[in-house]
Structure formats: structure tokens, C-alpha cells
C-alpha atoms as a PDB file:
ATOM      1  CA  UNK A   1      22.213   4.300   7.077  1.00  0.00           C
ATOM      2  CA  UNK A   2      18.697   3.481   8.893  1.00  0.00           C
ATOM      3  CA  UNK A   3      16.043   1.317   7.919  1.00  0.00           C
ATOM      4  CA  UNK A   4      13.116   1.214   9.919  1.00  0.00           C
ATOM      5  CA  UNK A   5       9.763  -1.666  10.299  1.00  0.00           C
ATOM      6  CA  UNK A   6       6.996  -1.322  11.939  1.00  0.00           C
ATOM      7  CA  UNK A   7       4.847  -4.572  13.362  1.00  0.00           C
ATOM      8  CA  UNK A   8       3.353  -6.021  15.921  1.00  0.00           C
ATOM      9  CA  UNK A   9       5.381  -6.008  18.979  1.00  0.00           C
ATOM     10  CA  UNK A  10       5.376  -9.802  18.824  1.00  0.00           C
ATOM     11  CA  UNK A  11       7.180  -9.693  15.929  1.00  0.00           C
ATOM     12  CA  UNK A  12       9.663  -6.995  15.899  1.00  0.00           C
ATOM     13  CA  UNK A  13      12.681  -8.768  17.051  1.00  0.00           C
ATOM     14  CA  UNK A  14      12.211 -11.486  14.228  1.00  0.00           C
ATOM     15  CA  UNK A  15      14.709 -11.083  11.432  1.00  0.00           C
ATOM     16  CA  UNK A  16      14.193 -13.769   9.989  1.00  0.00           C
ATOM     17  CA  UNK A  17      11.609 -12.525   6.885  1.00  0.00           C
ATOM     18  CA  UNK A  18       9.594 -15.466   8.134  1.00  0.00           C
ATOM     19  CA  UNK A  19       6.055 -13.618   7.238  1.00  0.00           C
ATOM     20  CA  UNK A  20       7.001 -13.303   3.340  1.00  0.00           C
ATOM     21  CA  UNK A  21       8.599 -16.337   4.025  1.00  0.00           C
ATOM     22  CA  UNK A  22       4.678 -17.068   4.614  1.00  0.00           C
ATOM     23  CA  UNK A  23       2.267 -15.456   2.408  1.00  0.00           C
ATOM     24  CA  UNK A  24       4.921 -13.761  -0.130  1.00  0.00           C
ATOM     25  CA  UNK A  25       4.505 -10.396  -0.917  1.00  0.00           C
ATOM     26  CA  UNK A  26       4.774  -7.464  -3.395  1.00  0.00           C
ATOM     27  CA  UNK A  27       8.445  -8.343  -4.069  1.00  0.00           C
ATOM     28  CA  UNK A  28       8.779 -11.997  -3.048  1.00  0.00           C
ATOM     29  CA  UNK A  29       7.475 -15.162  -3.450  1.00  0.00           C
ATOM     30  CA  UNK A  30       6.081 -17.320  -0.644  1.00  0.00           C
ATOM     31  CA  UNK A  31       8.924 -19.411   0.213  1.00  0.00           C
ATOM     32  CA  UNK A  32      11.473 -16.414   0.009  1.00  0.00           C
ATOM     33  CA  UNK A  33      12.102 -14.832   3.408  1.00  0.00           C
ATOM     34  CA  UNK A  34      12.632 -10.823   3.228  1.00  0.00           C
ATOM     35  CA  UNK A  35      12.645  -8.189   5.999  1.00  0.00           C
ATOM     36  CA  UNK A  36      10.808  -4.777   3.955  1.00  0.00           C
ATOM     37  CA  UNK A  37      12.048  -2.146   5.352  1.00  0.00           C
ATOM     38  CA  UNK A  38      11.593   1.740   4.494  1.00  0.00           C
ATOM     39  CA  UNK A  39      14.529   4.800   5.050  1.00  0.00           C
ATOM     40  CA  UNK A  40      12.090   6.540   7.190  1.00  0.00           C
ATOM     41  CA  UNK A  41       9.426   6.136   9.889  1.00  0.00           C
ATOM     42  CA  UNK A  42       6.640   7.984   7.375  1.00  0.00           C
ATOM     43  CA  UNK A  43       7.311   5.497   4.843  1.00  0.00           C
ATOM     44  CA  UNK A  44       7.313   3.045   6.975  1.00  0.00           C
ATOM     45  CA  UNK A  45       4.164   3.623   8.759  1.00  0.00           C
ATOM     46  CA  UNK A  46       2.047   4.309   5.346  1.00  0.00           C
ATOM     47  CA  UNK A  47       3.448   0.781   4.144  1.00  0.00           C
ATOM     48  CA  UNK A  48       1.827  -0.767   7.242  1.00  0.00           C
ATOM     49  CA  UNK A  49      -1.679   1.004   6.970  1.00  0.00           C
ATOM     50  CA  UNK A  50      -1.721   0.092   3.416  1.00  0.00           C
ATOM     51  CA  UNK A  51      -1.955  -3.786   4.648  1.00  0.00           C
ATOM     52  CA  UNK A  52      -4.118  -3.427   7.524  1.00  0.00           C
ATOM     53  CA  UNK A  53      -7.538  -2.159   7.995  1.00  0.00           C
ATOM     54  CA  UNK A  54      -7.545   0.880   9.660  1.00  0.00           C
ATOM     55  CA  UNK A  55      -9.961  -0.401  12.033  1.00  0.00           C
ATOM     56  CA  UNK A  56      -8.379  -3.522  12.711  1.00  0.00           C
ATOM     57  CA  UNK A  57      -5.108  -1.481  13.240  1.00  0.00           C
ATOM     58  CA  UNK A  58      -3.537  -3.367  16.319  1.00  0.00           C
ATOM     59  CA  UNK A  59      -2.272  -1.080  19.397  1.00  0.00           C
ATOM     60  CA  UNK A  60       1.031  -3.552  20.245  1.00  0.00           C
ATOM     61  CA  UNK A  61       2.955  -1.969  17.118  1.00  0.00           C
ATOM     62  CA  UNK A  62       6.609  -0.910  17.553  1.00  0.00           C
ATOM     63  CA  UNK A  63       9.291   0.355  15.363  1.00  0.00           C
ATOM     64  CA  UNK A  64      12.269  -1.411  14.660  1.00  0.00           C
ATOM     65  CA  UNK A  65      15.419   1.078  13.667  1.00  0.00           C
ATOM     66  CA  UNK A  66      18.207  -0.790  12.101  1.00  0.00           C
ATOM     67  CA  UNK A  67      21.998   0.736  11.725  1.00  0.00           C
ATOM     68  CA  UNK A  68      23.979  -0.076   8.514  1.00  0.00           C
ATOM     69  CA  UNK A  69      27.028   1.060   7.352  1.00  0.00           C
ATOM     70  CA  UNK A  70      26.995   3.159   4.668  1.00  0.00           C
ATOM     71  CA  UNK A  71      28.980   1.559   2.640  1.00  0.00           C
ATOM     72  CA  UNK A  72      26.517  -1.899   2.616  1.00  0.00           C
ATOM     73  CA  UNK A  73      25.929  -3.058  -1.123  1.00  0.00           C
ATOM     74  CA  UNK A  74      22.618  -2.254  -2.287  1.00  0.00           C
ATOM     75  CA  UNK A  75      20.904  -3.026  -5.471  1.00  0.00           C
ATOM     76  CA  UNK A  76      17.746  -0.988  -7.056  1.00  0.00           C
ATOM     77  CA  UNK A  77      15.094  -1.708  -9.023  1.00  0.00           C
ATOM     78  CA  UNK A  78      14.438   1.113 -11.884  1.00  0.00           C
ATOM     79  CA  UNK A  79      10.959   1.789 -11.864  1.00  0.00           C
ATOM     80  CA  UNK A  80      10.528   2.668 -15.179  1.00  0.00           C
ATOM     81  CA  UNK A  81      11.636  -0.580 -16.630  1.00  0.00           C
ATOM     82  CA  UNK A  82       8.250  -2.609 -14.307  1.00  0.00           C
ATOM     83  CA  UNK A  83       5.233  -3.453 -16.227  1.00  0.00           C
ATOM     84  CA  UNK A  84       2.254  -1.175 -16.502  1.00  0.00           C
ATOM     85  CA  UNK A  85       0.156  -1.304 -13.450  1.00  0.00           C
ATOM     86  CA  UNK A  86       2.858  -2.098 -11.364  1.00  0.00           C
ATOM     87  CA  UNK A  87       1.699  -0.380  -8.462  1.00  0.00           C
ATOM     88  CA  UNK A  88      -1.983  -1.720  -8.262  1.00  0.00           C
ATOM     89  CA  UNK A  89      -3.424  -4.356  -5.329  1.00  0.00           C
ATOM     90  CA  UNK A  90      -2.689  -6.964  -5.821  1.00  0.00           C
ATOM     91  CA  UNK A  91       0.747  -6.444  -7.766  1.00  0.00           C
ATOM     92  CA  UNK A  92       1.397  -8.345 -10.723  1.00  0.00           C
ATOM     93  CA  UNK A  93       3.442 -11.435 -10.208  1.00  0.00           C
ATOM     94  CA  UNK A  94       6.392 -10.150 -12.388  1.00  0.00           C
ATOM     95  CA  UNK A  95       7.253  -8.139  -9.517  1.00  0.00           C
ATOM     96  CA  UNK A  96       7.597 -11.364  -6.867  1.00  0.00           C
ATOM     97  CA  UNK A  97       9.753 -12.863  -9.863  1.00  0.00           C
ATOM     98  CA  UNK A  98      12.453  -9.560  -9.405  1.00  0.00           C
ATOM     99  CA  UNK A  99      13.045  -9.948  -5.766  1.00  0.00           C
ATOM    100  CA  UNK A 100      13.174 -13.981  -5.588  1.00  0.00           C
ATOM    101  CA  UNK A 101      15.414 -13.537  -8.219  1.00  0.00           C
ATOM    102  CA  UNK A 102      17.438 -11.048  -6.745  1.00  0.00           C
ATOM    103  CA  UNK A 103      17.422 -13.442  -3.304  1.00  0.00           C
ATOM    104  CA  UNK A 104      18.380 -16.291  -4.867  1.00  0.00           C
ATOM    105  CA  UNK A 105      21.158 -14.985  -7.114  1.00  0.00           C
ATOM    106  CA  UNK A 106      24.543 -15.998  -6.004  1.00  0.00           C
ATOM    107  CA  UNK A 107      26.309 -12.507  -6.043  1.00  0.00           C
ATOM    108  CA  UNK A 108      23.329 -10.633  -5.189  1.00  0.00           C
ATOM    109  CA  UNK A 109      23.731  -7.346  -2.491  1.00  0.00           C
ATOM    110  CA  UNK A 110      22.435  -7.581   1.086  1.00  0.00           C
ATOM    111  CA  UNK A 111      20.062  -4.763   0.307  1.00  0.00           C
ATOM    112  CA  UNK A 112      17.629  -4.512  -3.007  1.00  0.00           C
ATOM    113  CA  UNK A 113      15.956  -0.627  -3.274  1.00  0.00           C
ATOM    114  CA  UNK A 114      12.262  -1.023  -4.523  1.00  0.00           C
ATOM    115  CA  UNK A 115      10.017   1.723  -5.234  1.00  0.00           C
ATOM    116  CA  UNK A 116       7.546   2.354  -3.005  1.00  0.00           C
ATOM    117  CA  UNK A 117       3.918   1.528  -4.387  1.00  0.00           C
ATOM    118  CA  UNK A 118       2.339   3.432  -2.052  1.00  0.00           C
ATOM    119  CA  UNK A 119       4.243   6.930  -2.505  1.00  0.00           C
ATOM    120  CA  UNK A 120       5.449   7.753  -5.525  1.00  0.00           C
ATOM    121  CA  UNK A 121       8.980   8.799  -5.604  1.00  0.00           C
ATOM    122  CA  UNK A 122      10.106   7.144  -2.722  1.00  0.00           C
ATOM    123  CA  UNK A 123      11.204   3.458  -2.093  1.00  0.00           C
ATOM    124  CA  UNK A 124      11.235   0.949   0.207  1.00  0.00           C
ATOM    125  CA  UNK A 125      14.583  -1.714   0.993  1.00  0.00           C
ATOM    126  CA  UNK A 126      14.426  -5.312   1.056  1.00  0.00           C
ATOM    127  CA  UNK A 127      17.018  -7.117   3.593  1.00  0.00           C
ATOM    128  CA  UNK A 128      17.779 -10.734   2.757  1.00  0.00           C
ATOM    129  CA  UNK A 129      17.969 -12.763   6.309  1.00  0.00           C
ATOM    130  CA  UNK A 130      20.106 -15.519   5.049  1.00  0.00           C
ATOM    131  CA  UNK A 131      22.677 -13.334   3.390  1.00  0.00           C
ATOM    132  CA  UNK A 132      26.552 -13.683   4.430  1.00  0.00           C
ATOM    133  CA  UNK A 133      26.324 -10.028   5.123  1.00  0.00           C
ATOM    134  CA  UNK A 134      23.753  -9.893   7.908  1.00  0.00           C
ATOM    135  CA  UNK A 135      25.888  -9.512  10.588  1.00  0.00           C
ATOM    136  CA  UNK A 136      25.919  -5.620   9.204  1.00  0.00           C
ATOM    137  CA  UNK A 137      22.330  -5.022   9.985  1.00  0.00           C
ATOM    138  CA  UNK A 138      22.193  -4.326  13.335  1.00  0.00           C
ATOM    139  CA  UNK A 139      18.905  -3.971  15.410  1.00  0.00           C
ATOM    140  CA  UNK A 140      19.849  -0.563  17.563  1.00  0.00           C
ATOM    141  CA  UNK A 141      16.410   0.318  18.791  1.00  0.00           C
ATOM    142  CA  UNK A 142      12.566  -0.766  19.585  1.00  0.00           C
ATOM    143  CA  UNK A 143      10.177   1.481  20.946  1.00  0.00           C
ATOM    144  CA  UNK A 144       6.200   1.296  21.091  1.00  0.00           C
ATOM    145  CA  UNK A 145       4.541   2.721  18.038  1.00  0.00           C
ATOM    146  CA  UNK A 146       1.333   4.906  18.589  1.00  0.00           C
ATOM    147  CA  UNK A 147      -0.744   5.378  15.176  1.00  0.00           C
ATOM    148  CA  UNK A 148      -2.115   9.181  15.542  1.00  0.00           C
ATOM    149  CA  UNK A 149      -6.027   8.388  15.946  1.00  0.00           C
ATOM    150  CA  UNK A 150      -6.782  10.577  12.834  1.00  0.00           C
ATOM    151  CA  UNK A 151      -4.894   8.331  10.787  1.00  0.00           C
ATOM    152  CA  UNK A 152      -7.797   5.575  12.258  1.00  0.00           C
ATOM    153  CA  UNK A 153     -10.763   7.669  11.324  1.00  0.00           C
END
């Protein structure tokens, strides 16, 4: 399996969620550390634009590609079972509630599956950082990531 993240080149080979960590996000709280991660490069790159202005769109990005076995324990959240409005900006705070809780459950998976806000149908995957199971993430590639100029018009 891949997983891919795109970021500021600064920050690619950080692992350690510290920017949710930070501010919190869709699926965390602030104090919870999680990598967000998409299964593709598309996904990946609409997730970023989505948080940036397209202005302000930094050129130091690069893409992250991450190897997993297939066999890597994954948990998903079933979209039809999330409140109304789920996907709206900002997200309601149930959804920060699912994926602390799912961080700081005991027996919880390495990976949770969440859907995607931003394109329907698809989903994104949280990593945990501090789980036992890191060591099966591996980091296999970083290039530099060019946003096509039309996307920036």
C-alpha cells in the first residue's frame, strides 16, 4: 500500500504529526499528533489546496510516498453514521472527538480510513506517530512538488 503527503519541503521528513499536534484538525484534536495522508497524489494535492490560499500556495512543496504492507491494520470511519454537515469548514467538533478517540484507544489500528471532505467518495488515512506499529510505515520517496499554474488561477 502507498500513502502519499504533500507539504512544505521543510516539513516533509517530519513524522511526527507535530502540526495537528498544533492546531488540531478535521479529525483530531490539538494535542493529538496525526500524519493525514491520502492513497493517491490527486487526493492528496486537492487536500492541500483546500487549506491554503491559492495565492499564497508556497513553491517548496514536495510529496512524501510512504510504503506499507498490505496487510497493516486499518480502521474506517462509515460516513453515513457522521452528523449532518459533516463535511462543511470548519467541521463540527464531533469529528475531532472520532479520531482522538481512535488515537488514544488502547487496541486501536496504526491506520484509521476517513472520508475525504473534499471529494466525495474517496477518503483520506490517518497514521498515528506514536503507535507500536510505526516501524511499518516507511518513508520510500521525496521529490519536489510543482502545483500546475492553472490550479493557481
Amino acid at each position: 500500500m502507498h500513502l502519499y503527503r504533500i507539504t512544505r519541503t521543510r516539513y516533509v521528513r517530519d513524522l511526527s504529526g507535530n502540526g495537528a499536534r498544533l492546531y488540531g484538525g478535521r479529525w483530531n484534536r490539538k494535542g493529538i499528533g496525526i500524519l493525514y495522508t491520502s492513497p493517491t497524489r490527486a487526493l492528496a494535492t486537492v487536500e492541500y489546496l483546500v487549506h491554503v490560499p491559492i495565492a499564497l500556495a508556497p513553491a517548496d512543496l514536495s510529496v512524501a510516498t510512504f510504503e506499507l504492507p498490505d496487510d497493516t491494520r486499518a480502521e474506517k470511519v462509515d460516513p453515513t453514521v457522521l452528523p449532518s454537515g459533516w463535511r462543511r469548514h470548519p467541521p463540527p467538533p464531533e469529528l475531532a472527538a472520532i479520531g482522538t478517540k481512535w488515537a488514544q484507544s488502547p487496541a486501536h489500528a496504526l491506520l484509521l480510513e476517513v472520508p475525504s471532505a473534499v471529494v466525495e467518495g474517496e477518503s483520506n488515512v490517518l497514521i498515528d506517530p506514536l503507535h507500536l506499529e510505526m516501524k511499518r510505515v516507511r518513508l520510500v520517496d521525496i521529490r519536489p512538488y510543482t502545483l500546475d499554474e492553472r490550479l493557481l488561477r
